[in-house]
C-alpha atoms as a PDB file:
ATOM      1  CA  UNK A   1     -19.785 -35.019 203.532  1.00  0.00           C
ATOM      2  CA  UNK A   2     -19.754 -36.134 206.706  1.00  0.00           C
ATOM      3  CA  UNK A   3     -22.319 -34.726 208.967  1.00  0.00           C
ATOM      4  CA  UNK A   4     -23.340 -30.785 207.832  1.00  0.00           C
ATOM      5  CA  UNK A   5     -26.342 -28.903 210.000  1.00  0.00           C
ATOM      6  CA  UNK A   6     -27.815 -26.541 207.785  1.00  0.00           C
ATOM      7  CA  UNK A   7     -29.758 -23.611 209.425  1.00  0.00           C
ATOM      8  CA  UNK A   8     -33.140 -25.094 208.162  1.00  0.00           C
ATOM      9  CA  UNK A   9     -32.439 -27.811 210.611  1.00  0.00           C
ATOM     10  CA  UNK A  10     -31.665 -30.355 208.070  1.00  0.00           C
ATOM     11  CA  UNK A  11     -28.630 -32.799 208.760  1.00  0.00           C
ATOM     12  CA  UNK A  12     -26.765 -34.260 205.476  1.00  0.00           C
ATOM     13  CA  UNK A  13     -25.092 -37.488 206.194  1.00  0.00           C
ATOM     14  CA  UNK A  14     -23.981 -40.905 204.394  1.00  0.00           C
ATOM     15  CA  UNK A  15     -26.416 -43.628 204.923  1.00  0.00           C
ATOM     16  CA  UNK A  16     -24.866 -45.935 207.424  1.00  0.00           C
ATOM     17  CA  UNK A  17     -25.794 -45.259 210.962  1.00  0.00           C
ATOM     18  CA  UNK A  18     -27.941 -48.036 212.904  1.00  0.00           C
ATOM     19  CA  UNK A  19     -31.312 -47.922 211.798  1.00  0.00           C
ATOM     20  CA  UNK A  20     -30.868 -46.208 208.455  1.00  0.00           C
ATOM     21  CA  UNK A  21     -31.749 -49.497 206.188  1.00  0.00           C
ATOM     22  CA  UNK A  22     -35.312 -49.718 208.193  1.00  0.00           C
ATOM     23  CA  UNK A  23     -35.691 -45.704 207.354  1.00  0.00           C
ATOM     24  CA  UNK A  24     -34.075 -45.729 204.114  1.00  0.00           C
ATOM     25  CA  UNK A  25     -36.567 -48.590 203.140  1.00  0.00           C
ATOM     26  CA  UNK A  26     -39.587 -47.059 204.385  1.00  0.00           C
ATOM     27  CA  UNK A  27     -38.349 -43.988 202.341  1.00  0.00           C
ATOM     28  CA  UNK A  28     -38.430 -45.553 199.239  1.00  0.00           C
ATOM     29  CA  UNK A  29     -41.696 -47.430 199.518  1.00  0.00           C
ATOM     30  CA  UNK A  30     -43.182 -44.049 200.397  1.00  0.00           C
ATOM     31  CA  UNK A  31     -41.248 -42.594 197.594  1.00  0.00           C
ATOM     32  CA  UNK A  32     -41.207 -45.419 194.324  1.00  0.00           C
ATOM     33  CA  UNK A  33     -43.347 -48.225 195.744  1.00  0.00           C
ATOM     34  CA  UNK A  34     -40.743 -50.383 196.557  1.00  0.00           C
ATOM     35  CA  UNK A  35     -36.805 -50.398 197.271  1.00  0.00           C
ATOM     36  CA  UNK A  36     -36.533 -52.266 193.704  1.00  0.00           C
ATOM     37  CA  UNK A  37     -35.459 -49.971 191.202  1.00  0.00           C
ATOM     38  CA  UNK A  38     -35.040 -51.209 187.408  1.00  0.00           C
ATOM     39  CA  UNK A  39     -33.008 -48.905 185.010  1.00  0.00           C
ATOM     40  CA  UNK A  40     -31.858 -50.172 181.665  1.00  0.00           C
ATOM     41  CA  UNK A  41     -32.642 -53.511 182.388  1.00  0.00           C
ATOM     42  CA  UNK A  42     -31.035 -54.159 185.737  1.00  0.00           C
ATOM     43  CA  UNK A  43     -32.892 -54.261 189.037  1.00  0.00           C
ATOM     44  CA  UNK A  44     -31.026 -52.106 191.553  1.00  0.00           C
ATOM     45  CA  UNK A  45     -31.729 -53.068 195.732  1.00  0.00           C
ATOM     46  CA  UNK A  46     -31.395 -49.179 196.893  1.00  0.00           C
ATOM     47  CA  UNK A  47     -32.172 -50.028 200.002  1.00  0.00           C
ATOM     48  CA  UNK A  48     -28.395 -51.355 200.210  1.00  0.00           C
ATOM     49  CA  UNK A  49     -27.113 -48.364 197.802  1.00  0.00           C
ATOM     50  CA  UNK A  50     -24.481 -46.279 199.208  1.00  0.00           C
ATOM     51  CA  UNK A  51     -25.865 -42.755 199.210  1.00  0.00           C
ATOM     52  CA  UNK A  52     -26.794 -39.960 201.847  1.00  0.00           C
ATOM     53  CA  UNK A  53     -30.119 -38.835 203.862  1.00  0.00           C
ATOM     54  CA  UNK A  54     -31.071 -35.213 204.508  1.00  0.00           C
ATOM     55  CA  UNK A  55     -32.832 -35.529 208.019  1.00  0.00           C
ATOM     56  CA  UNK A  56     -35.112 -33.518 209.772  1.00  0.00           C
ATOM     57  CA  UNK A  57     -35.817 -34.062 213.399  1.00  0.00           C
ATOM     58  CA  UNK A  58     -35.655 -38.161 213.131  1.00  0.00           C
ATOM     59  CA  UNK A  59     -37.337 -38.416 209.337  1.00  0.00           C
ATOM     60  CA  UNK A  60     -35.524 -38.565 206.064  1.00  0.00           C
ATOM     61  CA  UNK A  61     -36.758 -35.836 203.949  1.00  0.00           C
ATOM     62  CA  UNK A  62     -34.430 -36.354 201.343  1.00  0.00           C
ATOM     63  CA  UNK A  63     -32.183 -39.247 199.618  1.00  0.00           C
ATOM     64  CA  UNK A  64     -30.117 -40.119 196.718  1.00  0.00           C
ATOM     65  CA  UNK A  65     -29.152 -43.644 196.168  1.00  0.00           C
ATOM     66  CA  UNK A  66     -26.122 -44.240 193.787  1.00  0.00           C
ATOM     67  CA  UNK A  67     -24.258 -47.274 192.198  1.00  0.00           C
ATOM     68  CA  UNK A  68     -20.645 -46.732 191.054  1.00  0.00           C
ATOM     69  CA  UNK A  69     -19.761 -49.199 188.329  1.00  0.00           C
ATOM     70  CA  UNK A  70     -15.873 -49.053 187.113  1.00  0.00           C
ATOM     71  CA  UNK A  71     -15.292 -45.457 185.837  1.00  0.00           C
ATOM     72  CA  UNK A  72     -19.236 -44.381 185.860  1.00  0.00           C
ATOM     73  CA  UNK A  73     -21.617 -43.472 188.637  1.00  0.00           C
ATOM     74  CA  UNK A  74     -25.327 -44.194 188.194  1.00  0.00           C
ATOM     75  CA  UNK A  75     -27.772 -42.248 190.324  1.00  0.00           C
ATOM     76  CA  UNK A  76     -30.022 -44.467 190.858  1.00  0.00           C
ATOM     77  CA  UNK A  77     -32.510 -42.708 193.302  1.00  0.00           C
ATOM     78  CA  UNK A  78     -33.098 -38.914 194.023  1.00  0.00           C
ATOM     79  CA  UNK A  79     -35.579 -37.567 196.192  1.00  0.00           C
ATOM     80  CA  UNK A  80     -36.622 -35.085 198.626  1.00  0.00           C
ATOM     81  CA  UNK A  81     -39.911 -34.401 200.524  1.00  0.00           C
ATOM     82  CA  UNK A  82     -39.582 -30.413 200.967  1.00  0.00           C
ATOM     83  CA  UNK A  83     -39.000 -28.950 197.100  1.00  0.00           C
ATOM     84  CA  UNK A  84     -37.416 -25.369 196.767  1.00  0.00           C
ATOM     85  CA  UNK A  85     -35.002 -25.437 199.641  1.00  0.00           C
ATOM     86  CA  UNK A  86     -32.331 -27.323 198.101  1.00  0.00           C
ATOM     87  CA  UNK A  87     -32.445 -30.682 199.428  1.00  0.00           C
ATOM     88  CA  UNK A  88     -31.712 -32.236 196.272  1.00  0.00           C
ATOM     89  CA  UNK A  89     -29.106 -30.412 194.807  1.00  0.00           C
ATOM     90  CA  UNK A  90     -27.357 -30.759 198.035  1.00  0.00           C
ATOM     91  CA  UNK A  91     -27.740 -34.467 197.509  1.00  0.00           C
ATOM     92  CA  UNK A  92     -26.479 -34.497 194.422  1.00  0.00           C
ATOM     93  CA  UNK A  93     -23.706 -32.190 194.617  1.00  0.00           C
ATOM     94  CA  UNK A  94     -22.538 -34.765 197.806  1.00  0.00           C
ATOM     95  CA  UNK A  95     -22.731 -38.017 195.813  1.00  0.00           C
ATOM     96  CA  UNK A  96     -20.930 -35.687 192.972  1.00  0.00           C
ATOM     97  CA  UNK A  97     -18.182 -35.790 194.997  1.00  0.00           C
ATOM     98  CA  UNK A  98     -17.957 -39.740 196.276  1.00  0.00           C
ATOM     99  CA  UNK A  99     -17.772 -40.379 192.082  1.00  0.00           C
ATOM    100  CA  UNK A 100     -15.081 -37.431 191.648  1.00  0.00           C
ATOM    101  CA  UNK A 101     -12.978 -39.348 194.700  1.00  0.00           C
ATOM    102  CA  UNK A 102     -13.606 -42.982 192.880  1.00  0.00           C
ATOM    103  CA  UNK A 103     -12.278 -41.378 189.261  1.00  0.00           C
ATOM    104  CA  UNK A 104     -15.924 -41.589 187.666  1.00  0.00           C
ATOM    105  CA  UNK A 105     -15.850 -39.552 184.741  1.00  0.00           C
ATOM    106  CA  UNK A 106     -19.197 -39.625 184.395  1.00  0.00           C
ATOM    107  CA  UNK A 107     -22.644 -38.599 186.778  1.00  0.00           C
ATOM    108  CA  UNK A 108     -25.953 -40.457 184.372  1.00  0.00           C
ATOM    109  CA  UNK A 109     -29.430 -41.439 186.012  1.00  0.00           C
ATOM    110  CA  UNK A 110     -32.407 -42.454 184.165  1.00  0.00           C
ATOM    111  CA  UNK A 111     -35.965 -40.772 184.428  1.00  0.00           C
ATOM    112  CA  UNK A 112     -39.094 -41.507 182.901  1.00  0.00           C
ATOM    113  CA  UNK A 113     -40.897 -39.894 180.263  1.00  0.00           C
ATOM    114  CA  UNK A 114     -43.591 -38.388 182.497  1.00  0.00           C
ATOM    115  CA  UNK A 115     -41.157 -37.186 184.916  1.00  0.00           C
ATOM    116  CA  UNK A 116     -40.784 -33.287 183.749  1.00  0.00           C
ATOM    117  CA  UNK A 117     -39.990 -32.151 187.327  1.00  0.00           C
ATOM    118  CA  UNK A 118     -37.250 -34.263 187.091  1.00  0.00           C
ATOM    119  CA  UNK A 119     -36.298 -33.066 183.982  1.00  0.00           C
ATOM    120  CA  UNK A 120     -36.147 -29.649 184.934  1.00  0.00           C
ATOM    121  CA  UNK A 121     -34.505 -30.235 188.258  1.00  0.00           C
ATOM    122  CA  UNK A 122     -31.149 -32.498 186.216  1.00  0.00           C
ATOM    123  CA  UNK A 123     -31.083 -30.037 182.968  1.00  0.00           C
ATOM    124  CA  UNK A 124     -30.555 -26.883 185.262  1.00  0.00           C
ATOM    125  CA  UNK A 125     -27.680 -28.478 186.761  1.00  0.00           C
ATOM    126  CA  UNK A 126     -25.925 -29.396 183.727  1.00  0.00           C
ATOM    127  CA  UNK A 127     -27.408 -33.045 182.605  1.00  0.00           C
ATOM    128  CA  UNK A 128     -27.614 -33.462 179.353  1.00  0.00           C
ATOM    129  CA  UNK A 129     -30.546 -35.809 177.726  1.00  0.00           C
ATOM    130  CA  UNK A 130     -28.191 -38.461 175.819  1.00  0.00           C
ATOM    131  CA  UNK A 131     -30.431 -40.936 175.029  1.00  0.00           C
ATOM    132  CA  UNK A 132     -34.290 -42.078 174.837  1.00  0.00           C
ATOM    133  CA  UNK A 133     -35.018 -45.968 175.303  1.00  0.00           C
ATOM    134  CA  UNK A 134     -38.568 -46.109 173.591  1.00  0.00           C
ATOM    135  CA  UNK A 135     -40.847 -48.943 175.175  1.00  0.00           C
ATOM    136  CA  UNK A 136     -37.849 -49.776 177.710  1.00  0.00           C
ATOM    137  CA  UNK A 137     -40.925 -49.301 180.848  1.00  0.00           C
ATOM    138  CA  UNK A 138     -42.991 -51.910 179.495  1.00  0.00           C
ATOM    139  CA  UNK A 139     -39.648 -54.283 179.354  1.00  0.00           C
ATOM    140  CA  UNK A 140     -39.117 -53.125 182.873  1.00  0.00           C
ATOM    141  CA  UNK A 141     -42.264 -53.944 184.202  1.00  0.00           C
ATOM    142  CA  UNK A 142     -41.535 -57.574 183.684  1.00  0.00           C
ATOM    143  CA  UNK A 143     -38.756 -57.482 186.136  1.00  0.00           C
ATOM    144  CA  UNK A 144     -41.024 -54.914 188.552  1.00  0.00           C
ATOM    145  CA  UNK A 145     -44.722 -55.261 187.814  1.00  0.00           C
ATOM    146  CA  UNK A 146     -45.420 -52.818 190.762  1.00  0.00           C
ATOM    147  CA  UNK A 147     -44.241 -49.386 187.768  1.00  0.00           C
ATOM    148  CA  UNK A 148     -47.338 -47.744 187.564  1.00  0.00           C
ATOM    149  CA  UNK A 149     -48.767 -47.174 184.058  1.00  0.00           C
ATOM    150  CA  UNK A 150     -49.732 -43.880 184.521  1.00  0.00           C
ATOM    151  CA  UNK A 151     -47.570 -41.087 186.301  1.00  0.00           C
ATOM    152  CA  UNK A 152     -46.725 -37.626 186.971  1.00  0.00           C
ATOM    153  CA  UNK A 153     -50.465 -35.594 185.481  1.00  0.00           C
ATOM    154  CA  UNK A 154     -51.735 -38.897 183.788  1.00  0.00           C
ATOM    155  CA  UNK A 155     -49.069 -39.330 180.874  1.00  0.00           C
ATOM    156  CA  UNK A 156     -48.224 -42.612 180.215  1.00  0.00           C
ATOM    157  CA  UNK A 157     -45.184 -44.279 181.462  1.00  0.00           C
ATOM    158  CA  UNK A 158     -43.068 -45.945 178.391  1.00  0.00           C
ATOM    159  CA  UNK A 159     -40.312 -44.659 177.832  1.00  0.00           C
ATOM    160  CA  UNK A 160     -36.802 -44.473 179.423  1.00  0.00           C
ATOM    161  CA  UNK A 161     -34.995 -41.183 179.327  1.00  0.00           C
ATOM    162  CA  UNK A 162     -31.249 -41.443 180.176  1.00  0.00           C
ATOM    163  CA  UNK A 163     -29.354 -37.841 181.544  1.00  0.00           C
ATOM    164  CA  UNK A 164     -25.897 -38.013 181.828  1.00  0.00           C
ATOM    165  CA  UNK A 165     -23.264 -35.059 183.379  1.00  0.00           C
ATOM    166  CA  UNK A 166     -20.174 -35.357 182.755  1.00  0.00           C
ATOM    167  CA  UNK A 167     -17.222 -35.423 185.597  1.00  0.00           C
ATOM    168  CA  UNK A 168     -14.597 -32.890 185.602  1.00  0.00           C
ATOM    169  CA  UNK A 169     -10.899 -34.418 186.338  1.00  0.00           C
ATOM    170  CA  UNK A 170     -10.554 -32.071 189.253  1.00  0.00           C
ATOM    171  CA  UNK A 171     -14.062 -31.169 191.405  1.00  0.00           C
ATOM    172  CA  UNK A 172     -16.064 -28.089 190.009  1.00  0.00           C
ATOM    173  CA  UNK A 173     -19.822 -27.438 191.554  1.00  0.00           C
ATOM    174  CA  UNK A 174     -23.490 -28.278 190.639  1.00  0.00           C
ATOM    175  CA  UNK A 175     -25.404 -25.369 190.674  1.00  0.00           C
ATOM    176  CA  UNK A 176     -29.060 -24.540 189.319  1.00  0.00           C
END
Protein backbone atom coordinates (compact mmCIF):
# COMPACT_ATOMS: atom_id res chain seq x y z
CA UNK A 1 0.00 0.00 0.00
CA UNK A 2 1.28 2.94 -1.01
CA UNK A 3 -1.01 5.85 -0.91
CA UNK A 4 -5.01 4.65 -1.53
CA UNK A 5 -7.93 7.59 -1.29
CA UNK A 6 -10.92 5.93 -0.29
CA UNK A 7 -14.25 7.75 -1.08
CA UNK A 8 -14.81 8.46 2.72
CA UNK A 9 -11.89 10.74 2.34
CA UNK A 10 -9.56 8.61 4.23
CA UNK A 11 -5.87 8.24 2.86
CA UNK A 12 -3.99 4.78 3.79
CA UNK A 13 -0.30 5.19 3.78
CA UNK A 14 3.02 3.70 5.49
CA UNK A 15 4.17 5.76 8.33
CA UNK A 16 7.18 7.62 7.11
CA UNK A 17 6.47 11.01 5.75
CA UNK A 18 7.95 14.17 7.73
CA UNK A 19 6.05 14.74 10.67
CA UNK A 20 4.48 11.33 11.13
CA UNK A 21 6.64 10.33 14.46
CA UNK A 22 5.22 13.76 16.20
CA UNK A 23 1.51 12.50 14.94
CA UNK A 24 2.03 8.94 15.33
CA UNK A 25 3.14 9.74 19.01
CA UNK A 26 0.42 11.95 19.87
CA UNK A 27 -1.79 9.07 18.47
CA UNK A 28 -0.78 6.68 20.78
CA UNK A 29 -0.79 8.75 23.94
CA UNK A 30 -4.36 9.61 22.96
CA UNK A 31 -4.90 6.03 22.20
CA UNK A 32 -2.77 3.65 25.12
CA UNK A 33 -1.31 6.36 27.35
CA UNK A 34 1.94 6.24 26.10
CA UNK A 35 4.00 5.05 22.89
CA UNK A 36 5.40 2.15 25.31
CA UNK A 37 3.73 -0.92 24.63
CA UNK A 38 4.64 -4.20 26.75
CA UNK A 39 3.46 -7.63 25.31
CA UNK A 40 4.81 -10.85 26.70
CA UNK A 41 7.35 -9.28 28.54
CA UNK A 42 9.03 -6.99 26.06
CA UNK A 43 8.50 -3.25 25.87
CA UNK A 44 7.84 -2.29 22.25
CA UNK A 45 8.71 1.84 21.21
CA UNK A 46 5.65 2.02 18.53
CA UNK A 47 6.29 5.23 18.01
CA UNK A 48 9.35 3.91 15.79
CA UNK A 49 7.20 0.70 14.57
CA UNK A 50 6.88 0.35 10.96
CA UNK A 51 3.15 0.38 10.27
CA UNK A 52 0.54 2.62 8.32
CA UNK A 53 -1.91 5.71 9.23
CA UNK A 54 -5.43 6.08 7.86
CA UNK A 55 -5.72 10.00 7.61
CA UNK A 56 -8.42 12.23 7.45
CA UNK A 57 -7.96 15.81 6.48
CA UNK A 58 -4.39 16.21 8.48
CA UNK A 59 -5.38 13.73 11.66
CA UNK A 60 -4.66 10.07 11.99
CA UNK A 61 -7.82 8.32 12.59
CA UNK A 62 -6.46 5.07 12.40
CA UNK A 63 -3.00 3.04 12.99
CA UNK A 64 -1.49 -0.29 13.30
CA UNK A 65 1.97 -0.60 14.56
CA UNK A 66 3.78 -3.97 13.79
CA UNK A 67 7.17 -5.68 14.66
CA UNK A 68 8.42 -8.44 12.31
CA UNK A 69 10.72 -10.79 14.18
CA UNK A 70 12.44 -13.66 11.85
CA UNK A 71 9.52 -15.66 10.31
CA UNK A 72 6.61 -14.01 12.65
CA UNK A 73 4.90 -10.66 12.61
CA UNK A 74 3.60 -9.21 15.89
CA UNK A 75 0.90 -6.57 15.70
CA UNK A 76 1.72 -4.68 18.16
CA UNK A 77 -0.81 -1.71 17.95
CA UNK A 78 -4.29 -1.47 16.19
CA UNK A 79 -6.49 1.33 16.31
CA UNK A 80 -8.91 3.50 14.69
CA UNK A 81 -10.98 6.54 15.85
CA UNK A 82 -14.19 6.09 13.47
CA UNK A 83 -15.52 2.20 14.20
CA UNK A 84 -17.83 0.56 11.47
CA UNK A 85 -16.27 1.96 8.36
CA UNK A 86 -13.46 -0.28 8.06
CA UNK A 87 -10.50 1.51 9.13
CA UNK A 88 -9.10 -1.31 10.87
CA UNK A 89 -9.50 -4.10 8.79
CA UNK A 90 -8.00 -2.04 6.12
CA UNK A 91 -5.07 -1.67 8.45
CA UNK A 92 -4.70 -4.94 9.03
CA UNK A 93 -5.26 -6.44 5.80
CA UNK A 94 -2.16 -3.76 4.65
CA UNK A 95 0.34 -4.84 7.33
CA UNK A 96 -1.02 -8.55 6.26
CA UNK A 97 0.65 -8.03 3.32
CA UNK A 98 4.28 -6.34 4.45
CA UNK A 99 4.51 -9.96 6.65
CA UNK A 100 3.30 -12.09 3.47
CA UNK A 101 6.30 -10.07 1.39
CA UNK A 102 8.93 -10.74 4.48
CA UNK A 103 7.87 -14.78 4.48
CA UNK A 104 6.06 -14.45 8.01
CA UNK A 105 4.07 -17.38 8.39
CA UNK A 106 2.41 -16.13 11.03
CA UNK A 107 0.02 -12.65 11.90
CA UNK A 108 -0.29 -12.90 16.38
CA UNK A 109 -1.04 -9.70 18.60
CA UNK A 110 -1.85 -9.76 22.16
CA UNK A 111 -5.07 -8.18 23.82
CA UNK A 112 -6.16 -7.94 27.19
CA UNK A 113 -8.71 -9.69 29.00
CA UNK A 114 -11.15 -6.76 29.16
CA UNK A 115 -10.71 -5.99 25.64
CA UNK A 116 -13.98 -7.85 24.04
CA UNK A 117 -14.21 -5.30 21.19
CA UNK A 118 -11.04 -6.40 20.32
CA UNK A 119 -11.89 -9.75 20.55
CA UNK A 120 -14.65 -9.59 18.33
CA UNK A 121 -13.00 -7.35 15.81
CA UNK A 122 -9.56 -10.28 15.44
CA UNK A 123 -11.95 -13.56 15.77
CA UNK A 124 -14.17 -12.35 12.75
CA UNK A 125 -11.21 -12.10 10.70
CA UNK A 126 -9.83 -15.39 11.32
CA UNK A 127 -7.55 -15.05 14.71
CA UNK A 128 -7.61 -17.71 16.63
CA UNK A 129 -7.23 -17.37 20.69
CA UNK A 130 -3.95 -19.66 21.18
CA UNK A 131 -3.04 -18.88 24.39
CA UNK A 132 -4.02 -17.08 27.85
CA UNK A 133 -1.01 -15.66 30.04
CA UNK A 134 -2.84 -15.49 33.53
CA UNK A 135 -1.41 -12.57 35.80
CA UNK A 136 1.06 -11.60 32.79
CA UNK A 137 -0.59 -7.54 33.29
CA UNK A 138 0.47 -7.31 36.71
CA UNK A 139 4.18 -8.56 35.49
CA UNK A 140 3.79 -5.94 32.84
CA UNK A 141 3.04 -3.19 34.90
CA UNK A 142 6.47 -3.35 36.37
CA UNK A 143 8.03 -2.51 33.11
CA UNK A 144 4.91 0.19 32.36
CA UNK A 145 3.27 1.31 35.58
CA UNK A 146 1.11 3.78 33.49
CA UNK A 147 -1.53 0.03 32.41
CA UNK A 148 -4.52 1.00 33.98
CA UNK A 149 -6.07 -1.50 36.44
CA UNK A 150 -9.34 -1.22 35.33
CA UNK A 151 -10.47 -1.15 31.54
CA UNK A 152 -12.95 -1.56 28.93
CA UNK A 153 -16.72 -1.48 31.39
CA UNK A 154 -14.69 -1.80 34.74
CA UNK A 155 -13.26 -5.49 34.40
CA UNK A 156 -10.08 -5.88 35.69
CA UNK A 157 -6.99 -5.91 33.68
CA UNK A 158 -4.79 -9.27 34.42
CA UNK A 159 -4.56 -11.25 32.05
CA UNK A 160 -2.79 -11.51 28.63
CA UNK A 161 -4.71 -13.00 25.77
CA UNK A 162 -2.52 -13.94 22.75
CA UNK A 163 -4.52 -14.25 18.96
CA UNK A 164 -2.60 -15.56 16.39
CA UNK A 165 -3.66 -15.93 12.29
CA UNK A 166 -1.90 -17.85 10.47
CA UNK A 167 -0.08 -16.72 6.98
CA UNK A 168 -0.93 -18.37 3.84
CA UNK A 169 2.32 -19.16 1.52
CA UNK A 170 0.76 -17.19 -1.28
CA UNK A 171 -1.58 -13.86 -0.19
CA UNK A 172 -5.37 -14.69 0.46
CA UNK A 173 -7.67 -11.72 2.14
CA UNK A 174 -8.89 -10.69 5.67
CA UNK A 175 -12.35 -10.28 5.64
CA UNK A 176 -15.04 -9.92 8.56
Amino acid sequence: MDHIIKTNNIEYRRIGEIGDIEMVTRYLHQHWGSHLIVTRGKIHDAGKLPGFVAISGKEIVGLITFNIDADQCEIVTLNSSIQGIGIGTALLKAAQKVALKQNCTRLWLITTNDNLPALRFYQRRGFKVIAIHPGAIIESRKLKPEIPFFGIDGISIEDEIELDFELPRQPSRIDP
